[in-house]
Protein backbone atom coordinates (compact mmCIF):
# COMPACT_ATOMS: atom_id res chain seq x y z
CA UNK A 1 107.18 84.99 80.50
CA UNK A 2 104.83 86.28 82.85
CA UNK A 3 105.80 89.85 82.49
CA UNK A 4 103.40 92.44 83.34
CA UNK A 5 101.91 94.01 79.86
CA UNK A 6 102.04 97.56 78.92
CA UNK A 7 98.63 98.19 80.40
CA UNK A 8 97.08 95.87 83.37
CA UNK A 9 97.17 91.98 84.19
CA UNK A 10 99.12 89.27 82.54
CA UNK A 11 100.06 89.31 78.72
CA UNK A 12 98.80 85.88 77.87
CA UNK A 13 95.40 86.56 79.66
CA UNK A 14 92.60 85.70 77.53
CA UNK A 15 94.12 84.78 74.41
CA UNK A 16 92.45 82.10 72.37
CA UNK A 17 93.14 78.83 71.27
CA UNK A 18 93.24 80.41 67.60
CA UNK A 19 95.99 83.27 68.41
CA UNK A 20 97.91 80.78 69.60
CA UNK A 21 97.55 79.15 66.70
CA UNK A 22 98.60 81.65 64.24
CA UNK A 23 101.81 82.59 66.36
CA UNK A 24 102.91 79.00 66.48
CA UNK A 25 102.22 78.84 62.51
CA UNK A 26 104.16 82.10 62.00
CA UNK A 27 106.83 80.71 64.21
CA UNK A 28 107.45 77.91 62.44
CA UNK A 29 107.00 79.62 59.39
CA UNK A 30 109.79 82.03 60.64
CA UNK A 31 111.52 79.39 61.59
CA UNK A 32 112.16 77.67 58.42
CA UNK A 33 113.41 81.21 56.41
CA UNK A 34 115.94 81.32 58.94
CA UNK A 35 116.76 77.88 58.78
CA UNK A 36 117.24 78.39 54.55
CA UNK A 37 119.48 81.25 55.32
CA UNK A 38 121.40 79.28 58.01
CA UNK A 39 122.16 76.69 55.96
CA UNK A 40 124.57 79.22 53.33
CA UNK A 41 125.74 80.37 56.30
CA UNK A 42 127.26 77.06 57.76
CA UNK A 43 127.74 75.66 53.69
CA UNK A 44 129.06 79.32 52.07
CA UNK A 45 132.77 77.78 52.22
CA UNK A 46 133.14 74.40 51.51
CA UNK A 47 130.20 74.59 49.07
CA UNK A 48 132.21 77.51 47.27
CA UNK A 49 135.55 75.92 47.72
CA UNK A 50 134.31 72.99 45.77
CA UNK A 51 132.71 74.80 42.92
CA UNK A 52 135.86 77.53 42.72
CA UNK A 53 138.54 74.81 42.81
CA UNK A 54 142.03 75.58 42.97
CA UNK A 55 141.03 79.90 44.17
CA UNK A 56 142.52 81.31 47.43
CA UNK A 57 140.59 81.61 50.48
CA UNK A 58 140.44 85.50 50.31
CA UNK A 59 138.79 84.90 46.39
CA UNK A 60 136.64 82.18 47.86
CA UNK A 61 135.51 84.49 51.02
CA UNK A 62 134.86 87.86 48.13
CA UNK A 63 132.45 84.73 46.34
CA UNK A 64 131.08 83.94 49.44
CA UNK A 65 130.03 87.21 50.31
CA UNK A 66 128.97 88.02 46.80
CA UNK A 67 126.66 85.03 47.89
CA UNK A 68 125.06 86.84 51.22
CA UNK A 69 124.80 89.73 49.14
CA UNK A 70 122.95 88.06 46.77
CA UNK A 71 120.33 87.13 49.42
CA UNK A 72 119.74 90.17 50.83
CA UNK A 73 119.10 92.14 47.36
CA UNK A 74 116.69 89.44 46.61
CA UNK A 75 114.97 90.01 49.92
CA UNK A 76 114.40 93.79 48.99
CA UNK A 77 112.90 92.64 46.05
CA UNK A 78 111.17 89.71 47.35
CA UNK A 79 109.83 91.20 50.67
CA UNK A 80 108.65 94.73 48.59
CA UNK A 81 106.63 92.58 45.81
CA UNK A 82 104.91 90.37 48.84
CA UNK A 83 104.48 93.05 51.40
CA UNK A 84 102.13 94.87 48.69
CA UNK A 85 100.57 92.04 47.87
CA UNK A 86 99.76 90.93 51.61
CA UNK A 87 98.06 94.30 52.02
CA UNK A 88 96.09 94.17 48.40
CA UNK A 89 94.88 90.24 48.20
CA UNK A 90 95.10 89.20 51.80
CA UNK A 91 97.84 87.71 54.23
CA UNK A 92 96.81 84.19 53.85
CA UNK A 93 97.37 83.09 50.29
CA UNK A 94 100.90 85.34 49.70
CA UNK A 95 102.15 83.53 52.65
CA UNK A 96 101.70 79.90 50.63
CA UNK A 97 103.20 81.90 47.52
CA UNK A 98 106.17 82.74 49.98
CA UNK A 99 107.18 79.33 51.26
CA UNK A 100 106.82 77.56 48.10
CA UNK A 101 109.15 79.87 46.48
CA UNK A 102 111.84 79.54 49.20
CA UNK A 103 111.88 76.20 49.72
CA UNK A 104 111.76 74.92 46.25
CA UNK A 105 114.82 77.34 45.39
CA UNK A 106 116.72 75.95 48.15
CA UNK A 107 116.10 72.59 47.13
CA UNK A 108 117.92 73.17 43.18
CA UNK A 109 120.75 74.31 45.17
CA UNK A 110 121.62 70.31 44.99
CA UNK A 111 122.11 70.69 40.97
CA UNK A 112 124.37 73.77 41.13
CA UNK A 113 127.93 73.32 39.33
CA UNK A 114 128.87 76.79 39.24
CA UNK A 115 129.55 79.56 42.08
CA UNK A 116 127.37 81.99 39.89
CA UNK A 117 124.42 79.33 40.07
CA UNK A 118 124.31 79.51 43.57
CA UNK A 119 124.67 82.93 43.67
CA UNK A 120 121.39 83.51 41.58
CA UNK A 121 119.90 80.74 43.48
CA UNK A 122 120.20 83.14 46.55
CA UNK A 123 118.50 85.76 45.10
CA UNK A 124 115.12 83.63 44.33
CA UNK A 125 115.36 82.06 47.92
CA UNK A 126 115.35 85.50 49.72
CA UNK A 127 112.67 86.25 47.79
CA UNK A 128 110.60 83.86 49.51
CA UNK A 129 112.21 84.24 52.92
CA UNK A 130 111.81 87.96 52.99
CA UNK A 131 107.99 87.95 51.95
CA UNK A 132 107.30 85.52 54.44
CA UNK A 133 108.53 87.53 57.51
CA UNK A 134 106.52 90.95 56.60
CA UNK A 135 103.05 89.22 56.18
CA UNK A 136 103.74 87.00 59.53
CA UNK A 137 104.92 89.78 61.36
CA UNK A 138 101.75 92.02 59.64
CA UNK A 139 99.84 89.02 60.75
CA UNK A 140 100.43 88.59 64.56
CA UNK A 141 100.56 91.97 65.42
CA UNK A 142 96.98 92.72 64.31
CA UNK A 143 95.47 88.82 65.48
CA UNK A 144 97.05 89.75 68.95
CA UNK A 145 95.28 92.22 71.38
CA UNK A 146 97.30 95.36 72.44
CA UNK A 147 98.39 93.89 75.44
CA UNK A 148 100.19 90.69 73.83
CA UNK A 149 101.54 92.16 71.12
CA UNK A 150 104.70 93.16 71.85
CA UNK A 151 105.47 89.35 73.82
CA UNK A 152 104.00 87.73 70.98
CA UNK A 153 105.73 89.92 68.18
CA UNK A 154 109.15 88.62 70.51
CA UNK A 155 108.11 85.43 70.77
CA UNK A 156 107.46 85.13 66.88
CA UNK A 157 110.78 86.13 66.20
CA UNK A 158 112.97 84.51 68.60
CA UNK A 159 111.44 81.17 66.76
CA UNK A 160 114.26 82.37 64.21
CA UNK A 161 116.70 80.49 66.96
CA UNK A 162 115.72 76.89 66.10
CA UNK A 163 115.97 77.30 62.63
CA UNK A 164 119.58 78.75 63.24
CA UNK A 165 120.12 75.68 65.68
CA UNK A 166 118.70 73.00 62.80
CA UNK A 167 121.19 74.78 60.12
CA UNK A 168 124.36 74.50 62.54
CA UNK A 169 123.00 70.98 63.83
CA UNK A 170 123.35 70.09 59.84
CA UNK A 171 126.62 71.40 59.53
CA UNK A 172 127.38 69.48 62.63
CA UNK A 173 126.27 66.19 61.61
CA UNK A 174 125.65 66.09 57.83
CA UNK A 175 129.19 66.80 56.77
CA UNK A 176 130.44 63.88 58.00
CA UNK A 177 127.48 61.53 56.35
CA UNK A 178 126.50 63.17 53.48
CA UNK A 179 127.52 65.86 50.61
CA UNK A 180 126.64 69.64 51.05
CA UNK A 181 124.40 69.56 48.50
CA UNK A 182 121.91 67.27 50.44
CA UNK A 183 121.90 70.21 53.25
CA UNK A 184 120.10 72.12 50.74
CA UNK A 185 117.68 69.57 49.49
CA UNK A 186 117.05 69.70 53.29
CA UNK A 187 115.62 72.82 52.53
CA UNK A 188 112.58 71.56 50.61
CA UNK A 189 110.84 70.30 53.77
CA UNK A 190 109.21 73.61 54.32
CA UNK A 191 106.68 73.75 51.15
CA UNK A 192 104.52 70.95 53.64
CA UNK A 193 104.32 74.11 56.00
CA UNK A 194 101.60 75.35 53.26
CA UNK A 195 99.19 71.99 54.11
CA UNK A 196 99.05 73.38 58.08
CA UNK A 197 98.44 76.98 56.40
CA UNK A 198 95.74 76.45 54.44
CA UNK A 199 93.80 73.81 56.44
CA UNK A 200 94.77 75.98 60.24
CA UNK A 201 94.36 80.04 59.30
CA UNK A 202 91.80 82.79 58.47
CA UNK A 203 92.32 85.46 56.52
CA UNK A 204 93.18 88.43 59.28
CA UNK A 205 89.92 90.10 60.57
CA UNK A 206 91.96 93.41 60.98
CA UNK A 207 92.71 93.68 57.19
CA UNK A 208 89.04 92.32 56.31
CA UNK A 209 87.50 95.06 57.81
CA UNK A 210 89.83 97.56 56.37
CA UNK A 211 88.96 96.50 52.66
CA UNK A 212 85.85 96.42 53.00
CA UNK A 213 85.72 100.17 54.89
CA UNK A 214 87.82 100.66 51.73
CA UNK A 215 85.89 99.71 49.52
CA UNK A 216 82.74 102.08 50.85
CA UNK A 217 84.60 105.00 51.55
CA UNK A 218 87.21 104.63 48.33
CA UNK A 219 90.06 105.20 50.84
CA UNK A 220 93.59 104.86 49.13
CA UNK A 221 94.09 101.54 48.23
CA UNK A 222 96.23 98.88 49.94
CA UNK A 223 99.66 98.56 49.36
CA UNK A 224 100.79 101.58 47.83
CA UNK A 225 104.08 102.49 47.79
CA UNK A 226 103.02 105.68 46.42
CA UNK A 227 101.54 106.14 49.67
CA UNK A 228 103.98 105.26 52.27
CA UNK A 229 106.64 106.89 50.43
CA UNK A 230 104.38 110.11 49.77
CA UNK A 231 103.38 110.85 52.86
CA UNK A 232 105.59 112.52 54.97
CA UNK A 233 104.27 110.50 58.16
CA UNK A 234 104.90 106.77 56.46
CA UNK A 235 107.52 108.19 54.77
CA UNK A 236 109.93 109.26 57.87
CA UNK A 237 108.79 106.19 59.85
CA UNK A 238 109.42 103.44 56.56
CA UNK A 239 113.03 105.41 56.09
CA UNK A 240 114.12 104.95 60.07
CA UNK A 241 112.70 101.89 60.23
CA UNK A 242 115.01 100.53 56.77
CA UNK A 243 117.96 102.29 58.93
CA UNK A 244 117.91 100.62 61.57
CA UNK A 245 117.44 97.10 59.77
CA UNK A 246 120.19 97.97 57.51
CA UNK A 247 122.35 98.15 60.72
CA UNK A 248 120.99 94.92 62.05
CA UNK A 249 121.16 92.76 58.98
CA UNK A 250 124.45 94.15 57.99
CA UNK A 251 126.26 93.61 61.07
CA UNK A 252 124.55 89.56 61.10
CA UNK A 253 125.79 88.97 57.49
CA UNK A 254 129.28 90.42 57.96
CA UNK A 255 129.70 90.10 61.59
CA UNK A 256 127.76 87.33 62.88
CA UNK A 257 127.32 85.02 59.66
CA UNK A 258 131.52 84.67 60.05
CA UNK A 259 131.68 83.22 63.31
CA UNK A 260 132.17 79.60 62.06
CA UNK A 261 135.25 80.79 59.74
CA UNK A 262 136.37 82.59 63.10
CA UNK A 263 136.69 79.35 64.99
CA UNK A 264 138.83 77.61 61.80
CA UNK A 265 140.75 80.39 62.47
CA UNK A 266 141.83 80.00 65.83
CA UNK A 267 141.78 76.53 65.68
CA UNK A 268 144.44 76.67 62.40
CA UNK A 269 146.07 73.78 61.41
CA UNK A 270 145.93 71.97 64.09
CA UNK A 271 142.98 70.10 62.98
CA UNK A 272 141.75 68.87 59.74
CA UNK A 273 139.51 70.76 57.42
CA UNK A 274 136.27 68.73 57.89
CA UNK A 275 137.41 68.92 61.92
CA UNK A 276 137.52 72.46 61.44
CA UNK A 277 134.25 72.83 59.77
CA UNK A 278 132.36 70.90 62.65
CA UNK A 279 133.97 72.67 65.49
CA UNK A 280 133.07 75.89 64.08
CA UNK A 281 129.43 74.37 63.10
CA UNK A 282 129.35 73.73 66.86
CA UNK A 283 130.77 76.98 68.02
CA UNK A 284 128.01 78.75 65.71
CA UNK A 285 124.77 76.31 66.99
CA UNK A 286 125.84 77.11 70.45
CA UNK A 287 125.84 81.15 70.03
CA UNK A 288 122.52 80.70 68.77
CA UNK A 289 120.95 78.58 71.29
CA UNK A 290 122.15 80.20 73.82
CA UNK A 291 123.36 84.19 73.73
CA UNK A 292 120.99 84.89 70.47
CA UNK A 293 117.78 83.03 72.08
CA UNK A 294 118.32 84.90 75.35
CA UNK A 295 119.22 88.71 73.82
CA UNK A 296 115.91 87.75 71.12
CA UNK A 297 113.25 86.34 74.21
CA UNK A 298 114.67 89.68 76.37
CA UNK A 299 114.06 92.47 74.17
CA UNK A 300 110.03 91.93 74.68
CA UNK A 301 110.07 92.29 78.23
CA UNK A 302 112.63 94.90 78.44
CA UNK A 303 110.88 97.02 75.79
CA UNK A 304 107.77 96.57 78.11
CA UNK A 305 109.80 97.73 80.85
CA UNK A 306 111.39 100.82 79.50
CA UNK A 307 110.25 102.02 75.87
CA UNK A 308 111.12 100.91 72.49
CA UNK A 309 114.51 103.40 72.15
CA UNK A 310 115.86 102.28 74.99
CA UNK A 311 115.40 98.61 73.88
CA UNK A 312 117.08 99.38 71.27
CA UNK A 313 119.76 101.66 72.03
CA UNK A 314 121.05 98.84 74.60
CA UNK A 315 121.53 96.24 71.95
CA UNK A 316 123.48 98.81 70.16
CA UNK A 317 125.20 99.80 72.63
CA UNK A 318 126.06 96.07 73.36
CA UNK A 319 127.01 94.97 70.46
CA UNK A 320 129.65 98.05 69.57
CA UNK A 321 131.44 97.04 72.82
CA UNK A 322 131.38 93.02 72.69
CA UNK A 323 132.00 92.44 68.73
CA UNK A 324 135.65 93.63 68.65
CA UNK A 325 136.32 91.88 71.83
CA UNK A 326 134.28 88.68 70.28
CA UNK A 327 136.95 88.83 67.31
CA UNK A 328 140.00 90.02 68.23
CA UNK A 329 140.57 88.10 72.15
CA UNK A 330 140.23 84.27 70.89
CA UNK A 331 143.35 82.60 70.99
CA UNK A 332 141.62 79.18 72.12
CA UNK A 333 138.68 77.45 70.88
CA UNK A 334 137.54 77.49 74.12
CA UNK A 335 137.37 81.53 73.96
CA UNK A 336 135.17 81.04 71.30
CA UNK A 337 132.75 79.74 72.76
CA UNK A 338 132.54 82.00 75.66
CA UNK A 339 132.55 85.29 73.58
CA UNK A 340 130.78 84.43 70.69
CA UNK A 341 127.44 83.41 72.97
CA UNK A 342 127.19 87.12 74.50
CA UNK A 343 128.69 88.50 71.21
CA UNK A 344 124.99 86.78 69.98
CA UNK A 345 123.06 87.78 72.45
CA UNK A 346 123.32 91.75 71.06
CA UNK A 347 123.70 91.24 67.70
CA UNK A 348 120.70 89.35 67.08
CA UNK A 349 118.82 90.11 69.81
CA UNK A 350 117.87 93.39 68.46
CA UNK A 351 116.22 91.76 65.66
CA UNK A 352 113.21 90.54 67.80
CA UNK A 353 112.48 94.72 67.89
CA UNK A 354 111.81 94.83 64.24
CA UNK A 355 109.03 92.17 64.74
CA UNK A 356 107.40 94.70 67.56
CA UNK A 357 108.38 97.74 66.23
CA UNK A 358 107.64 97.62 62.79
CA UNK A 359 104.37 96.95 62.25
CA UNK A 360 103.18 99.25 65.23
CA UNK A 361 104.74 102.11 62.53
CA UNK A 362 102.04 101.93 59.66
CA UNK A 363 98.03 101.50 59.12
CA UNK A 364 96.47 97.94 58.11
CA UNK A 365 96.60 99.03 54.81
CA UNK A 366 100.43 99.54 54.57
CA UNK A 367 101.59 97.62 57.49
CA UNK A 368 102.69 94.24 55.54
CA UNK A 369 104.11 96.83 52.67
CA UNK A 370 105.63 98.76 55.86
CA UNK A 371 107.19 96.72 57.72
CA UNK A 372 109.07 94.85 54.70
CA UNK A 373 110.09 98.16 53.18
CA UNK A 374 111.74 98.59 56.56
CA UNK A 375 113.48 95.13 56.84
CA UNK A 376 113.73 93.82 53.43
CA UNK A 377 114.69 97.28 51.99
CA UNK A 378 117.42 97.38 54.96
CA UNK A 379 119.07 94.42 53.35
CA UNK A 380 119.87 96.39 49.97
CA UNK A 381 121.69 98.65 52.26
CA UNK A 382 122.95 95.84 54.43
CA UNK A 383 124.29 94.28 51.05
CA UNK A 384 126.50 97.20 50.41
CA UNK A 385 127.99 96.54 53.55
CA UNK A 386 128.67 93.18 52.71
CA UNK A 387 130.74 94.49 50.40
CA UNK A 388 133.02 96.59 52.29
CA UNK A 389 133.72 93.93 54.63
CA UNK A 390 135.12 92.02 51.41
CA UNK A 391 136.86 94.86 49.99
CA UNK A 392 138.75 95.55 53.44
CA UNK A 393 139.75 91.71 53.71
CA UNK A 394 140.66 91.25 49.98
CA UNK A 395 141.81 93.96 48.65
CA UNK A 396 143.42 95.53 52.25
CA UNK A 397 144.13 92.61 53.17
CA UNK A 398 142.92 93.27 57.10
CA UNK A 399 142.21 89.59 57.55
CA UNK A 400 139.10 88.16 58.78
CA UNK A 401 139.29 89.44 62.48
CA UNK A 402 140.09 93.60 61.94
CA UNK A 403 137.83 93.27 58.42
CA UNK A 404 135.05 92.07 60.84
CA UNK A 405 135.58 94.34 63.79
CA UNK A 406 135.58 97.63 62.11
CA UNK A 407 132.06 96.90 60.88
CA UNK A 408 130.96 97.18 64.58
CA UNK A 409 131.14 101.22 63.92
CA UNK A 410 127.57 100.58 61.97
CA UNK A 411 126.16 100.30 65.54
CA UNK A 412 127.07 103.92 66.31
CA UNK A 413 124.79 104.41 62.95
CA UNK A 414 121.60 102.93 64.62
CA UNK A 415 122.27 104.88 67.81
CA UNK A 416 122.10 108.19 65.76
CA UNK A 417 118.93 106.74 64.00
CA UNK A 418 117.04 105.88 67.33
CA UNK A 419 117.50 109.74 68.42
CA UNK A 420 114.37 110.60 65.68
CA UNK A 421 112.44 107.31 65.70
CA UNK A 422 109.34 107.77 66.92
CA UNK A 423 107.98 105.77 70.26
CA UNK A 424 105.18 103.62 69.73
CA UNK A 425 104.89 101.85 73.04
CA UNK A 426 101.42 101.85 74.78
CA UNK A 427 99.94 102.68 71.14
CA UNK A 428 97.06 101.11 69.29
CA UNK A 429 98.19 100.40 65.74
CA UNK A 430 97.55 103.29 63.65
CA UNK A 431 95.04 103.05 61.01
């Protein structure tokens, strides 16, 4: 971590006691939407084989993914409605909106009876999950100086590695104690986040001084779509930017999110279904501790390095090559975990970029509303995706493996993408 920044001297020279503060806060904070997310992605199939009784695994895999696709249309919703209203009321008060709503949906996943309960209990969770990344990501980049943004925009969202590890950990461990359903009440735990919030933070000086410039000059007012979709400028960047986070978050929900069922796979019948389920819970906390913590803490220095695109392009690049190989080679458990660790390491670490890169794309006055039009907006798109993965295992009948490798071609997408996006290394935010 003591990478030379993009300008002179050490990154973390000179920053306060405070920044430090409000990354660890939006850490954490991070931290705990991942770990809701995790925890469907560890529970999507027993939880669904209970509640659709007596279906075949292909239907119960279609419901599952109906499930994840769920979550990602309610983070376009959810991250579009806070994102404008982190750049019109403040960051500090939609962020307590944000993980109150995602934690208290997670927790009536306990009551659910019904696959189509849990479903719509996805959507309201994302909701909150979604929000919550744009204003923390809004909110480090413009608390941090130029020179420790990008580490600490990395930093921030390689947190999203220990909430993985606590969701797999409960798959791990919980199954064999305790119903599913307690998981999710799990899940409530995060609303106490709001206490260290509101008793910790500040509202961000950046976006202080921009409403009140605002409000002398009558500049266009914050959080307008009208704006970032009207002018050309924010336009192009909030369109390349929900490209490339289509291509991310689609490949983690149909590649990644599947490596657990990959592992039941292999393993077959030679264990028992809970057996099964914990071996793969394993497989899938040890891909995130150790190939997606290492490709997410990398991407900050490399990007430092080398540029943005180039960042970029070699997670891409990465991922296209090691995903078939991830799916398609295992014929052990023990190939499992070998490939699926560097399988992580490209497939989510790209996603520490769109903590960096995003917000360096818009002013103060759009960069919450920015930045979540870019990654929660991705997720509609990554939800169609979703589908297709479904439709070539169910109704092609491909299987889990060749259903799962063929989505790797949406890598070659984000390649073409990063030949137009614009470089914003060595850039002060724009306002």
């Amino acid at each position: 971590m003591s990478v030379q920044n993009e300008t002179e001297g050490r990154w973390y020279e000179g920053i306060t006691r405070y920044q430090w503060l409000v990354l660890a806060i939006a850490s954490v904070g991070w931290m705990f939407d991942v770990f809701e997310g995790q925890i469907y992605a560890v529970y999507k199939t027993p939880a669904m084989a209970e509640l659709l009784v007596g279906k075949s695994d292909a239907y119960i895999d279609w419901i599952a993914n109906v499930g994840l696709a769920s979550f990602l249309i309610g983070g376009t919703v959810g991250g579009l409605l806070f994102g404008v209203l982190a750049d019109r009321i403040g960051r500090l008060q939609t962020m307590v909106w944000s993980i109150l709503m995602y934690s208290v949906f997670t927790g009536l996943h306990y009551f659910a009876t019904e696959a189509s309960h849990v479903v719509v209990l996805r959507f309201f969770v994302a909701m909150g999950v979604a929000g919550e990344w744009a204003i923390a990501a809004s909110y480090v980049a413009e608390v941090f100086p130029k020179k420790a943004r990008t580490m600490a925009g990395g930093i921030f969202h390689a947190s999203s590695v220990v909430g993985a590890v606590l969701g797999s950990a409960v798959g791990v461990w919980v199954i064999s104690m305790a119903h599913w359903r307690w998981a999710f009440v799990l899940g409530v735990l995060p609303a106490l986040l709001v206490v260290w919030v509101l008793v910790s933070l500040r509202e961000s000086e950046r976006w202080q001084a921009d409403r009140e410039e605002s409000s002398k000059k009558t500049k266009k007012k914050g959080g307008s779509l009208r704006e970032l979709l009207g002018v050309p400028q924010w336009r192009n960047r909030a369109l390349i930017g929900m490209g490339l986070a289509a291509v991310g978050l689609g490949t983690y929900w149909a590649i990644y999110a599947w490596g657990v069922e990959l592992v039941g796979e292999v393993l077959g019948d030679s264990v028992s279904g809970d057996e099964r389920f914990r071996y793969g819970s394993f497989a899938y906390m040890l891909m995130n501790g150790t190939g997606g913590f290492a490709g997410l803490l990398l991407f900050a220095p490399l990007t430092m390095r080398t540029n943005r695109r180039f960042a970029f392009a070699f997670y891409h690049v990465g991922a296209m090559i090691v995903v078939p190989i991830a799916y398609l080679a295992p014929t052990e458990y023990w190939h499992t975990l070998v490939l699926l660790p560097i399988m992580a390491f490209f497939v989510v670490g790209m996603h520490a970029g769109y903590a960096i890169y995003f917000p360096e794309l818009f002013p103060t006055r759009l960069r919450a509303t920015g930045a979540s039009f870019c990654f929660n907006v991705g997720r509609l798109a990554a939800a169609g995706m979703l589908f297709v993965r479904g439709w070539l295992r169910y109704d092609f009948d491909l299987g889990l493996r060749y259903s799962v490798s063929l989505m790797a071609l949406l890598f070659a997408v984000g390649l073409l993408l990063l030949l137009i996006a614009p470089e914003t290394k060595d850039q002060e935010l724009p306002e």
